[in-house]
Structure formats: structure tokens, C-alpha cells
PDB file of N, CA and C in Angstrom:
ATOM      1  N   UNK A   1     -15.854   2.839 -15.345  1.00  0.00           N
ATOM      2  CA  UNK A   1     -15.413   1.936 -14.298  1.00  0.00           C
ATOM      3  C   UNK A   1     -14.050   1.325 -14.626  1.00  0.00           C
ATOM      4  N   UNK A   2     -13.752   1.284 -15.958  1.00  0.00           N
ATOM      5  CA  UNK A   2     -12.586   0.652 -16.647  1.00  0.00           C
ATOM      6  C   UNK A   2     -11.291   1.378 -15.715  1.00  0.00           C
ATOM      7  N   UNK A   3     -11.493   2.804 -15.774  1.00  0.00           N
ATOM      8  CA  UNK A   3     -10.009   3.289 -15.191  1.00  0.00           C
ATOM      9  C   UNK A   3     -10.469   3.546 -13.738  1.00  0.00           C
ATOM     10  N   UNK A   4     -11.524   3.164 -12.573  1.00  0.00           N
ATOM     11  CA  UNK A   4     -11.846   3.489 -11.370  1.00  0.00           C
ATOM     12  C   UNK A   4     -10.307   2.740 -10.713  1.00  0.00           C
ATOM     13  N   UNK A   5      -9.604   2.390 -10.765  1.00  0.00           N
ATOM     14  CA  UNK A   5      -8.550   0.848  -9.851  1.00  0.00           C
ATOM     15  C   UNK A   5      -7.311   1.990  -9.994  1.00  0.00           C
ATOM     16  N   UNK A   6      -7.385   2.036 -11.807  1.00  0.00           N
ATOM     17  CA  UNK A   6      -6.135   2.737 -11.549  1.00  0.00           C
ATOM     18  C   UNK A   6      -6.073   4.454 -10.880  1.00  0.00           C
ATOM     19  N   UNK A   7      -7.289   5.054 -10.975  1.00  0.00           N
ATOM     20  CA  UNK A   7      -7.316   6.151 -10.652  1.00  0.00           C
ATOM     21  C   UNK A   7      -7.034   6.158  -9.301  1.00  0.00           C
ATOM     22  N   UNK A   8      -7.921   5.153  -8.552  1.00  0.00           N
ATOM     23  CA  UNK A   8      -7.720   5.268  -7.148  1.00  0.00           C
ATOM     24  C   UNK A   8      -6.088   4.674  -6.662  1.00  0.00           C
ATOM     25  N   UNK A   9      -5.723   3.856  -7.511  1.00  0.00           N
ATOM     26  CA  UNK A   9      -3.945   3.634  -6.804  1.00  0.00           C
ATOM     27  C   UNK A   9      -3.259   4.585  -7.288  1.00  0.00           C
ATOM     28  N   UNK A  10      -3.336   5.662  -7.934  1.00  0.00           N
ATOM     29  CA  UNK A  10      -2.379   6.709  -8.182  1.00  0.00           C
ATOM     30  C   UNK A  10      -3.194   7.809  -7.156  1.00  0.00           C
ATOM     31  N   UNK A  11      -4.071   7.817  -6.643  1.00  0.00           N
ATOM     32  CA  UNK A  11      -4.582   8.824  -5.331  1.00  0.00           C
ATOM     33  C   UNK A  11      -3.873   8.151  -3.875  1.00  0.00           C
ATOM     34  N   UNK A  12      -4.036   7.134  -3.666  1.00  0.00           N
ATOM     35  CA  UNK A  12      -3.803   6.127  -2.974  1.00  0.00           C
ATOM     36  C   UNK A  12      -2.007   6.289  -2.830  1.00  0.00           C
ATOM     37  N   UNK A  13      -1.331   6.220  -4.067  1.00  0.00           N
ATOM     38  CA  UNK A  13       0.356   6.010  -4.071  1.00  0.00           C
ATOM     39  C   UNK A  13       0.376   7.825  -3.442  1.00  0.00           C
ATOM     40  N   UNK A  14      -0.329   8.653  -4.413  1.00  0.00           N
ATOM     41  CA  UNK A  14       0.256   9.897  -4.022  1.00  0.00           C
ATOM     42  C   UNK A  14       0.063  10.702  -2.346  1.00  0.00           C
ATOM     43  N   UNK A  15      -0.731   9.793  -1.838  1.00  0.00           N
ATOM     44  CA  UNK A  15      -1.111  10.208  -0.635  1.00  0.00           C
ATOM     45  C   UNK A  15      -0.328   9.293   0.513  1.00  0.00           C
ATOM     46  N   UNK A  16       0.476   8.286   0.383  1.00  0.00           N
ATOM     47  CA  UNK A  16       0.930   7.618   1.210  1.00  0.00           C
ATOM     48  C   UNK A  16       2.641   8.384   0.615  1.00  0.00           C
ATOM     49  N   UNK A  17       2.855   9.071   0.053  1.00  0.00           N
ATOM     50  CA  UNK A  17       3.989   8.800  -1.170  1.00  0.00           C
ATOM     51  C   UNK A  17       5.322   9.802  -0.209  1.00  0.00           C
ATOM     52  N   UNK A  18       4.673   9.982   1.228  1.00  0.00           N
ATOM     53  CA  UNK A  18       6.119  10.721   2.158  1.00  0.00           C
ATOM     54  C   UNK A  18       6.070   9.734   3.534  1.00  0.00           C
ATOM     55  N   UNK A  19       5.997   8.493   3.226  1.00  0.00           N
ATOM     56  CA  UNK A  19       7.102   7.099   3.715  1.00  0.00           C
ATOM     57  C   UNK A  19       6.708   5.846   2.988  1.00  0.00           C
ATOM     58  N   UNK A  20       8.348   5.958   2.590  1.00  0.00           N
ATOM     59  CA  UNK A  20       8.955   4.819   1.711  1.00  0.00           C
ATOM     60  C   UNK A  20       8.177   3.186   2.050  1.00  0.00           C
ATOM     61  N   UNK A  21       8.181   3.166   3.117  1.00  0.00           N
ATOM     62  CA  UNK A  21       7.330   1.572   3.422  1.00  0.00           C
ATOM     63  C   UNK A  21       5.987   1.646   3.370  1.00  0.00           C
ATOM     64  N   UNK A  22       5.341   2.398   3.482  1.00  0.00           N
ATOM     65  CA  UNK A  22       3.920   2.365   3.108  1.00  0.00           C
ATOM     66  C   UNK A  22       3.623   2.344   1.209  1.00  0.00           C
ATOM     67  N   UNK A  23       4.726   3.120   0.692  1.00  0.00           N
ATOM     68  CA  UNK A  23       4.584   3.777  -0.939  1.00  0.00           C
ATOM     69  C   UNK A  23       5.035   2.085  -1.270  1.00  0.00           C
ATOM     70  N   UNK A  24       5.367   1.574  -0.957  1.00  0.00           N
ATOM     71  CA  UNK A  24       6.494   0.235  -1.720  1.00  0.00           C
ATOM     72  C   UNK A  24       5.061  -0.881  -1.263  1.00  0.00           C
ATOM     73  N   UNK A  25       4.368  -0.718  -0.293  1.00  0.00           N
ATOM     74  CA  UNK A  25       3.559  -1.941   0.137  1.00  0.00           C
ATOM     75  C   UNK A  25       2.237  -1.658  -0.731  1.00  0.00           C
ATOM     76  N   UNK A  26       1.848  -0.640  -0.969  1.00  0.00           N
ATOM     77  CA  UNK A  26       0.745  -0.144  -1.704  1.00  0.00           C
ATOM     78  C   UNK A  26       1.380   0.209  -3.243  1.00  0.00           C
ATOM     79  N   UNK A  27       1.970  -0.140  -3.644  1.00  0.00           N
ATOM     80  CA  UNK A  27       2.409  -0.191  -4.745  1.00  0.00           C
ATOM     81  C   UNK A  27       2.826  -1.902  -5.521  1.00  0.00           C
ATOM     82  N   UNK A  28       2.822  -2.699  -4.450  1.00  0.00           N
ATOM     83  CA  UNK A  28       3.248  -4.207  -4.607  1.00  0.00           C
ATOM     84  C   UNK A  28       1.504  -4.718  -4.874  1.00  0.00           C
ATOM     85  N   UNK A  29       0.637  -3.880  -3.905  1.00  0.00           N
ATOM     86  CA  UNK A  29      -0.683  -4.212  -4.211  1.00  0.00           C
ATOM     87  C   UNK A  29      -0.974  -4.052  -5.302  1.00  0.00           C
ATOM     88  N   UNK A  30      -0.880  -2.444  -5.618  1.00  0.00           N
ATOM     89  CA  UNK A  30      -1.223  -2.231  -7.133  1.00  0.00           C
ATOM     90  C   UNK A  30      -1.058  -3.736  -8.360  1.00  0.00           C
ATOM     91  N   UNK A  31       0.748  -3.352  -7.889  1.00  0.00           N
ATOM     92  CA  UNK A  31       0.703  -4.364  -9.178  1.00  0.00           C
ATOM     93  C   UNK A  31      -0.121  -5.798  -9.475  1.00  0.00           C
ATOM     94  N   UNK A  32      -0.546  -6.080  -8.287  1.00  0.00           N
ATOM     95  CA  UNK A  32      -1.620  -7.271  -8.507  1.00  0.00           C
ATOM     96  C   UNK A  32      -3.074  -6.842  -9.077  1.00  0.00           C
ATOM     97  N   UNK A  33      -3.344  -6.081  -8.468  1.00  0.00           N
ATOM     98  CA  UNK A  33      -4.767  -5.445  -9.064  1.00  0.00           C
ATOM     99  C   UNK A  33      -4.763  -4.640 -10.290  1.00  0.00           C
ATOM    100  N   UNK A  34      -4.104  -4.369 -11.220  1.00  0.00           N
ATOM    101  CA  UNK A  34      -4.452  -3.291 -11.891  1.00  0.00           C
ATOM    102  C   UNK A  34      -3.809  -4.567 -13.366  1.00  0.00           C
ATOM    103  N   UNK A  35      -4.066  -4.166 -14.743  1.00  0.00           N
ATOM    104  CA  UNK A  35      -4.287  -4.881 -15.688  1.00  0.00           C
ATOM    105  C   UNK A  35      -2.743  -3.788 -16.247  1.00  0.00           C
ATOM    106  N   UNK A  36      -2.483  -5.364 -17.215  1.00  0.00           N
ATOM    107  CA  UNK A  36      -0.993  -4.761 -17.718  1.00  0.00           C
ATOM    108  C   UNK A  36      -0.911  -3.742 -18.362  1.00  0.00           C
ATOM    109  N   UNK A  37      -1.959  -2.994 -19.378  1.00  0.00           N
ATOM    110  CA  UNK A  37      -1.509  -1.725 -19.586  1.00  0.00           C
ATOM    111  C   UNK A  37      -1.575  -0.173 -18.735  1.00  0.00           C
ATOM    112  N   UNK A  38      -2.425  -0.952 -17.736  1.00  0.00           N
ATOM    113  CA  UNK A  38      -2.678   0.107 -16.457  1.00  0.00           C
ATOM    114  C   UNK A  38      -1.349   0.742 -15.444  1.00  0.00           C
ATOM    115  N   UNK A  39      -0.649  -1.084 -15.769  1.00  0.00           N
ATOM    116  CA  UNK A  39       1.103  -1.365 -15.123  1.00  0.00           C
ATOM    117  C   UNK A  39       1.941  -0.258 -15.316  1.00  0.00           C
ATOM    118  N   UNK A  40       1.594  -0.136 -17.231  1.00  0.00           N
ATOM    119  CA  UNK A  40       2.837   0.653 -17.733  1.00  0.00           C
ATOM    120  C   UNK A  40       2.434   1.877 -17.592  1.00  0.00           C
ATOM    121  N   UNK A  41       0.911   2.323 -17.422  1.00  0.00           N
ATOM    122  CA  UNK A  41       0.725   3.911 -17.647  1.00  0.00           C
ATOM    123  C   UNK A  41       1.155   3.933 -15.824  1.00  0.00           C
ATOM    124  N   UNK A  42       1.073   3.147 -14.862  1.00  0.00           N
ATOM    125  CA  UNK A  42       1.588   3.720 -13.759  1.00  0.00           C
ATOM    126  C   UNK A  42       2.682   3.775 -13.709  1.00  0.00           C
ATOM    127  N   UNK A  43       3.961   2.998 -14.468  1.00  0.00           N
ATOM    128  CA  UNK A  43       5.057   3.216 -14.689  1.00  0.00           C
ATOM    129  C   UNK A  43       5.464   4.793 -15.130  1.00  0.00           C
ATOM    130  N   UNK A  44       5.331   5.193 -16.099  1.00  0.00           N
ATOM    131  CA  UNK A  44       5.015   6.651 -16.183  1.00  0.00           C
ATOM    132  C   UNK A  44       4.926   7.478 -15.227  1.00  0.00           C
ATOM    133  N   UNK A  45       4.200   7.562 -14.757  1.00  0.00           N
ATOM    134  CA  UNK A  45       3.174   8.248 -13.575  1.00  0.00           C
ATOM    135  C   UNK A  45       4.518   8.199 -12.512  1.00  0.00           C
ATOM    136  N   UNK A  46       5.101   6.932 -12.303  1.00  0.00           N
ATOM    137  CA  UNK A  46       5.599   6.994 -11.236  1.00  0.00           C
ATOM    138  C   UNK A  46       6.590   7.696 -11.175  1.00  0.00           C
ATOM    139  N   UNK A  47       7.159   7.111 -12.116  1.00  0.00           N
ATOM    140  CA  UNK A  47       8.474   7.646 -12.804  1.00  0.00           C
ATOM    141  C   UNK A  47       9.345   9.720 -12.492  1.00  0.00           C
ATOM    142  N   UNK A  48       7.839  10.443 -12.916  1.00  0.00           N
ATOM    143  CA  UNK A  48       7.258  11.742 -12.456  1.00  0.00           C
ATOM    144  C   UNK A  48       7.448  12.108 -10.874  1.00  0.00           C
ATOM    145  N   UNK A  49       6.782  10.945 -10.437  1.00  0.00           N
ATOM    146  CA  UNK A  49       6.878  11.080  -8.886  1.00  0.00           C
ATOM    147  C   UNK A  49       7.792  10.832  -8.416  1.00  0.00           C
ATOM    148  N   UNK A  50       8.823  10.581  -8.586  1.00  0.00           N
ATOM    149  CA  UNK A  50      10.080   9.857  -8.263  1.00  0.00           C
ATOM    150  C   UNK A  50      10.753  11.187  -8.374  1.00  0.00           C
ATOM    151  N   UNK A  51      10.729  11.579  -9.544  1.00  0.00           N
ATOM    152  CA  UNK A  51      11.875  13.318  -9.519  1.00  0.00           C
ATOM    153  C   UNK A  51      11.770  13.794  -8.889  1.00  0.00           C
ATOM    154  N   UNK A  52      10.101  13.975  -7.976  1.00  0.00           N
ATOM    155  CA  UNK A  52       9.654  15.120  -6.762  1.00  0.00           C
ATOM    156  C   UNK A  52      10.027  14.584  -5.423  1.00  0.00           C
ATOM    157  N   UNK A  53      10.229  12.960  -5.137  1.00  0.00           N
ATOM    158  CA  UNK A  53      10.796  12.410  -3.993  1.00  0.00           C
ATOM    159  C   UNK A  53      11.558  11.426  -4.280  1.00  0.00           C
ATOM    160  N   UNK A  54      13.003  11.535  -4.831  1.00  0.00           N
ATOM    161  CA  UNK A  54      13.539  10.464  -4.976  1.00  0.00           C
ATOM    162  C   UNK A  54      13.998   9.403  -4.312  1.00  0.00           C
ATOM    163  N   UNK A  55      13.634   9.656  -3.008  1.00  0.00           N
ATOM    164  CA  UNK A  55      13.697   8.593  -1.465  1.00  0.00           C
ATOM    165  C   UNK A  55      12.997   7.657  -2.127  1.00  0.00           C
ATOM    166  N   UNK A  56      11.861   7.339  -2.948  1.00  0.00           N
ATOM    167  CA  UNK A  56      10.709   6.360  -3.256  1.00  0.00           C
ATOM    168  C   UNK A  56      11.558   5.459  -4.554  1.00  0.00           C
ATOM    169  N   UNK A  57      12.933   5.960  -4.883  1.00  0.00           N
ATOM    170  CA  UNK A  57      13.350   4.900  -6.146  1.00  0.00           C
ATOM    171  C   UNK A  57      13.501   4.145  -5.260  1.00  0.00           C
ATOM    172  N   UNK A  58      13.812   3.492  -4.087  1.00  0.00           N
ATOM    173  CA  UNK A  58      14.256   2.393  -4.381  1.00  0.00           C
ATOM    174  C   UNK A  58      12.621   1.465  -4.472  1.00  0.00           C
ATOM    175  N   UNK A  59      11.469   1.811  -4.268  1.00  0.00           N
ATOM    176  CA  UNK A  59      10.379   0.538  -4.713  1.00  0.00           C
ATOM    177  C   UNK A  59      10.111   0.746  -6.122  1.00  0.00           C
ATOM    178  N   UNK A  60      10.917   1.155  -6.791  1.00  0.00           N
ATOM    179  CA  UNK A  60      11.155   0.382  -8.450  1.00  0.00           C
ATOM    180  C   UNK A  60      11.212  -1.134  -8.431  1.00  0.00           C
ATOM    181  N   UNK A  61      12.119  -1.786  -7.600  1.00  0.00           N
ATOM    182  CA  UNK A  61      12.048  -2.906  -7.685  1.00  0.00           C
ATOM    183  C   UNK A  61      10.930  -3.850  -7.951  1.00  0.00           C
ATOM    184  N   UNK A  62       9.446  -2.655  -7.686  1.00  0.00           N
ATOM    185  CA  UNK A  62       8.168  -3.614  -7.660  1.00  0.00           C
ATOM    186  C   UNK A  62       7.356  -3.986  -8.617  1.00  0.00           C
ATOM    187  N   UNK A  63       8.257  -2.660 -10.018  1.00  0.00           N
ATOM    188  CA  UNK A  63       8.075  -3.194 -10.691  1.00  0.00           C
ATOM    189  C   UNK A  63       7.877  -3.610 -12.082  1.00  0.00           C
ATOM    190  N   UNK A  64       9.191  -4.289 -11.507  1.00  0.00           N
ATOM    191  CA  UNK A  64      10.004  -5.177 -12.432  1.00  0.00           C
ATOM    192  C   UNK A  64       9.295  -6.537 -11.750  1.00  0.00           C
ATOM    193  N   UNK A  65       8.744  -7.269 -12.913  1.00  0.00           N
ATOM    194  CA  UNK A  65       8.068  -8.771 -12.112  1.00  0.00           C
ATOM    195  C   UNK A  65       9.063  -9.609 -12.485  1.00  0.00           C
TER     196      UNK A  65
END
């Protein structure tokens, strides 16, 4: 159950992840729900996803707190 939150916001990011305002609003959620080392392994994660659509850098901003 420990990783159920983050599994489902990286299904969740990758399925909203072809428009930018939906990926940035569900990603602002994340960062409230998910626990700080969950933060950085989605940092990662995202990071990945970003090379395949780089339209989505600009909700980096979300996070940086």
C-alpha cells in the first residue's frame, strides 16, 4: 500500500501527459499527496517524460516548492 499514491500519480501524470494544463494541475496535486521521497523518485520519472514531450517542461515549476 506504501507505493499505491505514487504508482497511481505516475499512471494518472502519464495518461493526462498530451495537454499541458491538465499534466501541471495533476501534478500540483501530486505534490501534496505523495511523501518527500516519493517527490524525488517522481522527479526522476518526470524528468524521462519530459524528453518524450518537452511541451510539459514548463510544469517543472511545480516542483520546486
Amino acid at each position: 500500500m506504501a507505493r499505491a499514491m505514487y504508482d497511481y500519480t505516475k499512471a494518472v501524470l502519464s495518461k493526462v501527459s498530451f495537454d499541458v494544463n491538465l499534466f501541471c494541475k495533476e501534478l500540483k496535486k501530486a505534490m501534496t499527496r505523495l511523501l518527500p521521497y516519493e517527490i524525488e523518485e517522481l522527479k526522476l520519472w518526470i524528468d524521462s517524460l519530459i524528453k518524450q514531450n518537452p511541451q510539459l517542461n514548463q510544469c517543472l515549476v511545480y516542483l520546486n516548492p
